[in-house]
N, C-alpha and C. Protein backbone atom coordinates (compact mmCIF):
# COMPACT_ATOMS: atom_id res chain seq x y z
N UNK A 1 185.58 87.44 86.60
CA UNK A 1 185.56 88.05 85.29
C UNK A 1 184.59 87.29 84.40
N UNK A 2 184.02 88.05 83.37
CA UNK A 2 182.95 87.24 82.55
C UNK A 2 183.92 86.90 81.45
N UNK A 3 183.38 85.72 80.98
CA UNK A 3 183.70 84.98 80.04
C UNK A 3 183.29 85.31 78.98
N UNK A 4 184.00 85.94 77.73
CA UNK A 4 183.21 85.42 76.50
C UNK A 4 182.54 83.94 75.68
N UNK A 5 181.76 83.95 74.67
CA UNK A 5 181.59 82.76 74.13
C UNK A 5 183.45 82.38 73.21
N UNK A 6 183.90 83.37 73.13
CA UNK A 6 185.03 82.91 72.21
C UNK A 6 186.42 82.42 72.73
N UNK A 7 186.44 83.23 74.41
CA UNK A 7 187.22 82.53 75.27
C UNK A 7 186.88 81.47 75.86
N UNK A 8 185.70 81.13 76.32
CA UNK A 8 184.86 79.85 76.61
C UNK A 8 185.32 78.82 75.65
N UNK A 9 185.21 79.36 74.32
CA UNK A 9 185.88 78.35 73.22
C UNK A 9 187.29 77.64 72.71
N UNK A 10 188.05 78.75 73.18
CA UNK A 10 189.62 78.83 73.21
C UNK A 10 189.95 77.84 74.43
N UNK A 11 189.56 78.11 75.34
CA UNK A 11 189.59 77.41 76.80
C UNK A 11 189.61 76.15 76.57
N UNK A 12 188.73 75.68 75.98
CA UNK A 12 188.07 74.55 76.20
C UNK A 12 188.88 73.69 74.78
N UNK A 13 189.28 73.85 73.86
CA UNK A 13 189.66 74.07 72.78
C UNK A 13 191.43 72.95 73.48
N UNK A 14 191.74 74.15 74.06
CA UNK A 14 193.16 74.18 74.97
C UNK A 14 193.09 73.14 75.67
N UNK A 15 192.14 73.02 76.23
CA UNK A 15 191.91 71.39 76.93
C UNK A 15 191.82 69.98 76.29
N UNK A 16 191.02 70.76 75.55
CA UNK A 16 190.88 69.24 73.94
C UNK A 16 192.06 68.89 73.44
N UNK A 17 192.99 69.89 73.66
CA UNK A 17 194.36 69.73 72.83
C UNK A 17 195.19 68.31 74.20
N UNK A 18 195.24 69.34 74.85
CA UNK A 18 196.16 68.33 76.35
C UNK A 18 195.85 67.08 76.88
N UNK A 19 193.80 66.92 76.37
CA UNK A 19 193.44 65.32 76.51
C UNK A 19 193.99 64.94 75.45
N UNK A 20 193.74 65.93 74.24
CA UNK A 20 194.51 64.40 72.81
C UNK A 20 195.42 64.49 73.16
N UNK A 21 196.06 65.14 73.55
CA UNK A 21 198.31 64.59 73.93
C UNK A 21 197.97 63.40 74.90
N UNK A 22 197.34 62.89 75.81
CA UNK A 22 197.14 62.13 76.89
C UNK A 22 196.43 60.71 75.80
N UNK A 23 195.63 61.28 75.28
CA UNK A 23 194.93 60.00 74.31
C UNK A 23 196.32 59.21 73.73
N UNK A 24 197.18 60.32 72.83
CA UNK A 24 197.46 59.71 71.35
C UNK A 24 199.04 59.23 72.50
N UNK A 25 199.73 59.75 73.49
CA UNK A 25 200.77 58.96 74.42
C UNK A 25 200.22 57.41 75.23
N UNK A 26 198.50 57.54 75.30
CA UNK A 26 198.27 56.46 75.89
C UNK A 26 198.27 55.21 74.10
N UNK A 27 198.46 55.85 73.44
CA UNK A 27 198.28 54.76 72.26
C UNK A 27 199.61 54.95 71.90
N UNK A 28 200.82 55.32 71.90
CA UNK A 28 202.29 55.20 71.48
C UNK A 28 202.67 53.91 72.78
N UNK A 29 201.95 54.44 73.98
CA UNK A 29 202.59 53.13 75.17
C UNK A 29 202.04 52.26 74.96
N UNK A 30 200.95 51.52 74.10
CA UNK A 30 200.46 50.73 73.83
C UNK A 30 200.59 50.04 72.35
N UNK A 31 201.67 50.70 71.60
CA UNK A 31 202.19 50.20 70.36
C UNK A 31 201.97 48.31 70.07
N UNK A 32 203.00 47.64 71.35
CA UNK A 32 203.14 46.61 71.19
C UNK A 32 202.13 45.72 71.97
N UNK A 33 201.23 46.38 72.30
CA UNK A 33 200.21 45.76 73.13
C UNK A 33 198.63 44.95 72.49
N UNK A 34 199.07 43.45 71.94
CA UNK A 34 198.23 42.94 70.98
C UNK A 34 196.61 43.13 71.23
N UNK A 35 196.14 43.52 70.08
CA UNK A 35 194.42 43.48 70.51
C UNK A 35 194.22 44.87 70.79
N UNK A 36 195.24 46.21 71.16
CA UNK A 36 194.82 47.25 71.52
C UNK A 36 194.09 48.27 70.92
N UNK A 37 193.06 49.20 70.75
CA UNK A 37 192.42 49.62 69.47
C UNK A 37 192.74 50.77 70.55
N UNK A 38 193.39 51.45 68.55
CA UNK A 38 193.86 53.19 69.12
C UNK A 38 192.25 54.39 68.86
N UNK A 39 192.95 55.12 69.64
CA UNK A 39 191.96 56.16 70.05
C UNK A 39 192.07 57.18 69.61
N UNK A 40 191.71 58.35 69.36
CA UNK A 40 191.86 59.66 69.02
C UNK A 40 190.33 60.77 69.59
N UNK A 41 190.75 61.65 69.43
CA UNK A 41 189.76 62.59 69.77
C UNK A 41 189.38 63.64 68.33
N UNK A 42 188.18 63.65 67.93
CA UNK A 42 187.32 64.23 66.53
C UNK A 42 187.01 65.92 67.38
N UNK A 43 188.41 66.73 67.20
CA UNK A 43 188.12 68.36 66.84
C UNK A 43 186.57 69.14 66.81
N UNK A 44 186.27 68.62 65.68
CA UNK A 44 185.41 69.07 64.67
C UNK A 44 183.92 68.94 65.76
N UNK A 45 183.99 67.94 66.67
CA UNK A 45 182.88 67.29 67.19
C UNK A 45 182.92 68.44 68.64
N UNK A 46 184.40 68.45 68.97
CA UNK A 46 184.42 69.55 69.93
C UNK A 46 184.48 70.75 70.09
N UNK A 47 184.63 71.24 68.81
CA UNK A 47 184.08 72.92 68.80
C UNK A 47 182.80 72.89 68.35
N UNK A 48 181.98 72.20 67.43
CA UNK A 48 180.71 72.55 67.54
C UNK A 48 179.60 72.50 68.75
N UNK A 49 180.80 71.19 69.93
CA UNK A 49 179.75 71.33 71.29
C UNK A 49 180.04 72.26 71.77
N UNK A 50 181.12 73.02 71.80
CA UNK A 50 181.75 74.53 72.55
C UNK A 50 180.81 75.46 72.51
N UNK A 51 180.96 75.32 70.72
CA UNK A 51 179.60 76.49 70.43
C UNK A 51 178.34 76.56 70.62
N UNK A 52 177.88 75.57 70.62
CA UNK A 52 176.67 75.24 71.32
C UNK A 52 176.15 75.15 73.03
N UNK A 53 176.96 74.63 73.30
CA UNK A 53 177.11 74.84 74.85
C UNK A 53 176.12 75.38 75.54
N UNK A 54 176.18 76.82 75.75
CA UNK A 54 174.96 77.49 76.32
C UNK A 54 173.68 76.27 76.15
N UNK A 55 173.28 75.74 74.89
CA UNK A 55 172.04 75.41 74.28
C UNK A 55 171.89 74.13 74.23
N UNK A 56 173.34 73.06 74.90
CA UNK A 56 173.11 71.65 75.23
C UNK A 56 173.17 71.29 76.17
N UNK A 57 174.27 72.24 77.65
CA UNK A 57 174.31 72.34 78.51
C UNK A 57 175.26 71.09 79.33
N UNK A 58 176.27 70.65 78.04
CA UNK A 58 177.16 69.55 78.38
C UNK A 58 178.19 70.30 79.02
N UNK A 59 178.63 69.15 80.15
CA UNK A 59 179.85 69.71 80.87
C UNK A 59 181.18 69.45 79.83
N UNK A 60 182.25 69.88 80.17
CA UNK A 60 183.44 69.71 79.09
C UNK A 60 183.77 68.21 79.28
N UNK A 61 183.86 67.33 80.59
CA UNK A 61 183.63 66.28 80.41
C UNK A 61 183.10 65.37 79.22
N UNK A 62 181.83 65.47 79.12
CA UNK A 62 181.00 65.13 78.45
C UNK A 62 181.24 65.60 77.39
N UNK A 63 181.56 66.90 76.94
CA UNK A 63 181.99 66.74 75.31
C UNK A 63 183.35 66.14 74.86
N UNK A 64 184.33 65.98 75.71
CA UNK A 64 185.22 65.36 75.57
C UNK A 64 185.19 63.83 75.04
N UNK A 65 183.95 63.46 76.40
CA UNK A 65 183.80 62.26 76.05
C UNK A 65 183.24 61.37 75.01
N UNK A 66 182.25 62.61 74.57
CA UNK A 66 181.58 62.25 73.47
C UNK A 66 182.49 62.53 72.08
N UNK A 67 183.30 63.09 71.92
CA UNK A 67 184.53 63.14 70.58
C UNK A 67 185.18 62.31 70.65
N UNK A 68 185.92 61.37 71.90
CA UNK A 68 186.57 60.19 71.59
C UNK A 68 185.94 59.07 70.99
N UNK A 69 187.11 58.91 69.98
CA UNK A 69 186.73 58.02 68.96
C UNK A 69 187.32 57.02 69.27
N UNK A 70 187.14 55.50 68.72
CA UNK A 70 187.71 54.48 69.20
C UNK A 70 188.19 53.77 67.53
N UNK A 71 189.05 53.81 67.16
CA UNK A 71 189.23 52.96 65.63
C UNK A 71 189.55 51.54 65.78
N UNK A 72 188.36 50.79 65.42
CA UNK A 72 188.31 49.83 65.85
C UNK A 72 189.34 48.69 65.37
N UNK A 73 189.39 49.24 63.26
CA UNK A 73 190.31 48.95 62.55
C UNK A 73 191.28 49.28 62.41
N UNK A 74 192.21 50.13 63.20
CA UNK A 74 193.41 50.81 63.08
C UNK A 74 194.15 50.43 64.88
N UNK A 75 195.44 49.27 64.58
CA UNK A 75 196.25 49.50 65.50
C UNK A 75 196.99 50.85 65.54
N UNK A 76 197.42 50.96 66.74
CA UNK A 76 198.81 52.65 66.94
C UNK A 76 199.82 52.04 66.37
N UNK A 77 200.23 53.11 65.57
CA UNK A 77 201.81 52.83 65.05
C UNK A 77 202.65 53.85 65.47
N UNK A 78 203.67 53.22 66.10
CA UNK A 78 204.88 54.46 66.48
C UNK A 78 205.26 55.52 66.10
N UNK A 79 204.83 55.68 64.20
CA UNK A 79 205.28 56.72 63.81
C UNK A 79 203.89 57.60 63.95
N UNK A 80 202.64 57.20 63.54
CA UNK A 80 201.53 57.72 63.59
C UNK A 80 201.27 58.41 64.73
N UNK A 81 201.89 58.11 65.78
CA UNK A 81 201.50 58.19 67.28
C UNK A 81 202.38 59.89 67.16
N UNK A 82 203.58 59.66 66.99
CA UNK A 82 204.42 60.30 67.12
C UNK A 82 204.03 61.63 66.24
N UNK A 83 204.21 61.45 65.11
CA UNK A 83 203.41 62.43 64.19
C UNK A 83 202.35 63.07 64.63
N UNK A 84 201.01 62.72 65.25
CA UNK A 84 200.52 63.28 65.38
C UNK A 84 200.24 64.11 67.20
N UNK A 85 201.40 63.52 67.70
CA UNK A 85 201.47 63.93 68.95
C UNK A 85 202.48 65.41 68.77
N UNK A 86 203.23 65.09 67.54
CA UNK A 86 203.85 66.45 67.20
C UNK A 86 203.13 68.10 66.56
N UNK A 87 202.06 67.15 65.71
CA UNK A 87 201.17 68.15 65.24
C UNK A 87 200.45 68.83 66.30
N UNK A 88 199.66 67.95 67.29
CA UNK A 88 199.31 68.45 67.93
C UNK A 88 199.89 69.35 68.96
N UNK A 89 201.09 68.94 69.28
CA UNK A 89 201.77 70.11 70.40
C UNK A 89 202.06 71.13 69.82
N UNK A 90 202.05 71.51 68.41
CA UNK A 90 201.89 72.41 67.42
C UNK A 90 200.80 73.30 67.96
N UNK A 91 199.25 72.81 68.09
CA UNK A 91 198.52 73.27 67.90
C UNK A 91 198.29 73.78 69.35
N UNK A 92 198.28 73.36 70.40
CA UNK A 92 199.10 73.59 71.79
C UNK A 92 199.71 74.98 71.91
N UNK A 93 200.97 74.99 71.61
CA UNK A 93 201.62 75.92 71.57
C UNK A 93 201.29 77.31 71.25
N UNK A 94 200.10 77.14 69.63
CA UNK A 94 199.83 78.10 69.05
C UNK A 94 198.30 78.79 69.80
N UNK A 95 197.28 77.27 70.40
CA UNK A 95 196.55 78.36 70.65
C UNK A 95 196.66 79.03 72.09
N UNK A 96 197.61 78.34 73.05
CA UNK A 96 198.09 79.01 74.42
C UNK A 96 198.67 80.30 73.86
N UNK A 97 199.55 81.09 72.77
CA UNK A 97 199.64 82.29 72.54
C UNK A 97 198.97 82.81 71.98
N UNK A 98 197.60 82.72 71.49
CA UNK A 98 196.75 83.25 71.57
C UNK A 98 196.18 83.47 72.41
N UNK A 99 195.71 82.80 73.35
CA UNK A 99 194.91 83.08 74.53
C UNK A 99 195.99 84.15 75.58
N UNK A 100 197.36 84.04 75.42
CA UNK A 100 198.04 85.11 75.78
C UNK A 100 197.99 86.83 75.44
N UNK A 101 197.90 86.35 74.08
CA UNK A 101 197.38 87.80 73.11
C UNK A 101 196.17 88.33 73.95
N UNK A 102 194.90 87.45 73.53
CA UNK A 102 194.00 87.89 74.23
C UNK A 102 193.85 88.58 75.36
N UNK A 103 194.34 87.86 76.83
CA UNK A 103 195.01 88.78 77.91
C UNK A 103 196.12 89.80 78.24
N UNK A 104 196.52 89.60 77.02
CA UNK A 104 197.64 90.74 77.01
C UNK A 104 196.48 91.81 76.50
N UNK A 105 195.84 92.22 75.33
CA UNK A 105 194.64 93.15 74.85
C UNK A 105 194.19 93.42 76.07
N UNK A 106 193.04 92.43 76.71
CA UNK A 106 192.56 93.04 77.90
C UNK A 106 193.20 93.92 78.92
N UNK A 107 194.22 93.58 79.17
CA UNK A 107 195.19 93.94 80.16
C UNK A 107 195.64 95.40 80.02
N UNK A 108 195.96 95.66 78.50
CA UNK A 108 196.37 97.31 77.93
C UNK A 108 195.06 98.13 77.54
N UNK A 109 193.57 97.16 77.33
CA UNK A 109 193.14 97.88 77.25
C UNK A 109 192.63 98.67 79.12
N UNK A 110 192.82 97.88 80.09
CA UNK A 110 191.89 98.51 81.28
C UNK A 110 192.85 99.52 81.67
N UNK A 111 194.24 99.13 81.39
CA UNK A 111 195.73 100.20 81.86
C UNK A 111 195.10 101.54 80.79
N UNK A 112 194.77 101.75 79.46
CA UNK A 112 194.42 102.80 78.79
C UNK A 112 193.34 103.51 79.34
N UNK A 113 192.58 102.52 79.81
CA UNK A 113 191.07 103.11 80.41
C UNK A 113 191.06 103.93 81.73
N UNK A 114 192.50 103.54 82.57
CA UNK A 114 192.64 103.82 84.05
C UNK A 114 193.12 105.01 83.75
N UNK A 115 194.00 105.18 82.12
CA UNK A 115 194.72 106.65 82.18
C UNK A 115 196.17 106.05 82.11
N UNK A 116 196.50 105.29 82.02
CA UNK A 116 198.28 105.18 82.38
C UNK A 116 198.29 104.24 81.26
């Protein structure tokens, strides 16, 4: 099946979400771990490579890798960790039912098209 640019984006989007859950749990297990500098992953950095894509020709790897951020000045704090591991499964949740929507549309529209 062909891909749109906007499912290409959602996709990939969905992935960005499940590495930051993996980032921001590897910095809650590392709370008490002196010297450790927490990590996060910059959104903003990964949908504009999404969208671009076609025209930079980075693998999702590579944009992944290039949005992790490293705070050099900020230890993980338990609640921070937590908080934002909540927001994010928020955001998780919401755009996997979208991308459901989406295939659900496709799906009624080819059943309309077949006649049934």
């Amino acid at each position: 099946m062909l891909k749109s640019p906007e499912e290409t984006i959602l996709n990939g989007l969905i992935g960005a979400v499940a590495d930051r859950q993996e980032i921001l749990a590897n910095n809650l297990a590392n709370v008490s771990t002196p010297g450790f500098v927490r990590q996060d992953l910059d959104f903003n950095s990964v949908l504009k490579d999404l969208k671009n894509q076609d025209m930079n020709g980075k693998s999702m790897d590579r944009i992944l890798e290039d949005a992790t951020l490293v705070d050099d000045n900020t230890p993980p704090s338990l609640e921070k960790e937590l908080a934002e591991m909540s927001m994010n499964h928020t955001k998780y949740i919401l755009m996997t039912r979208i991308n459901g929507h989406v295939y659900q549309h496709m799906e009624e529209a080819t059943q309309a098209a077949r006649g049934g």
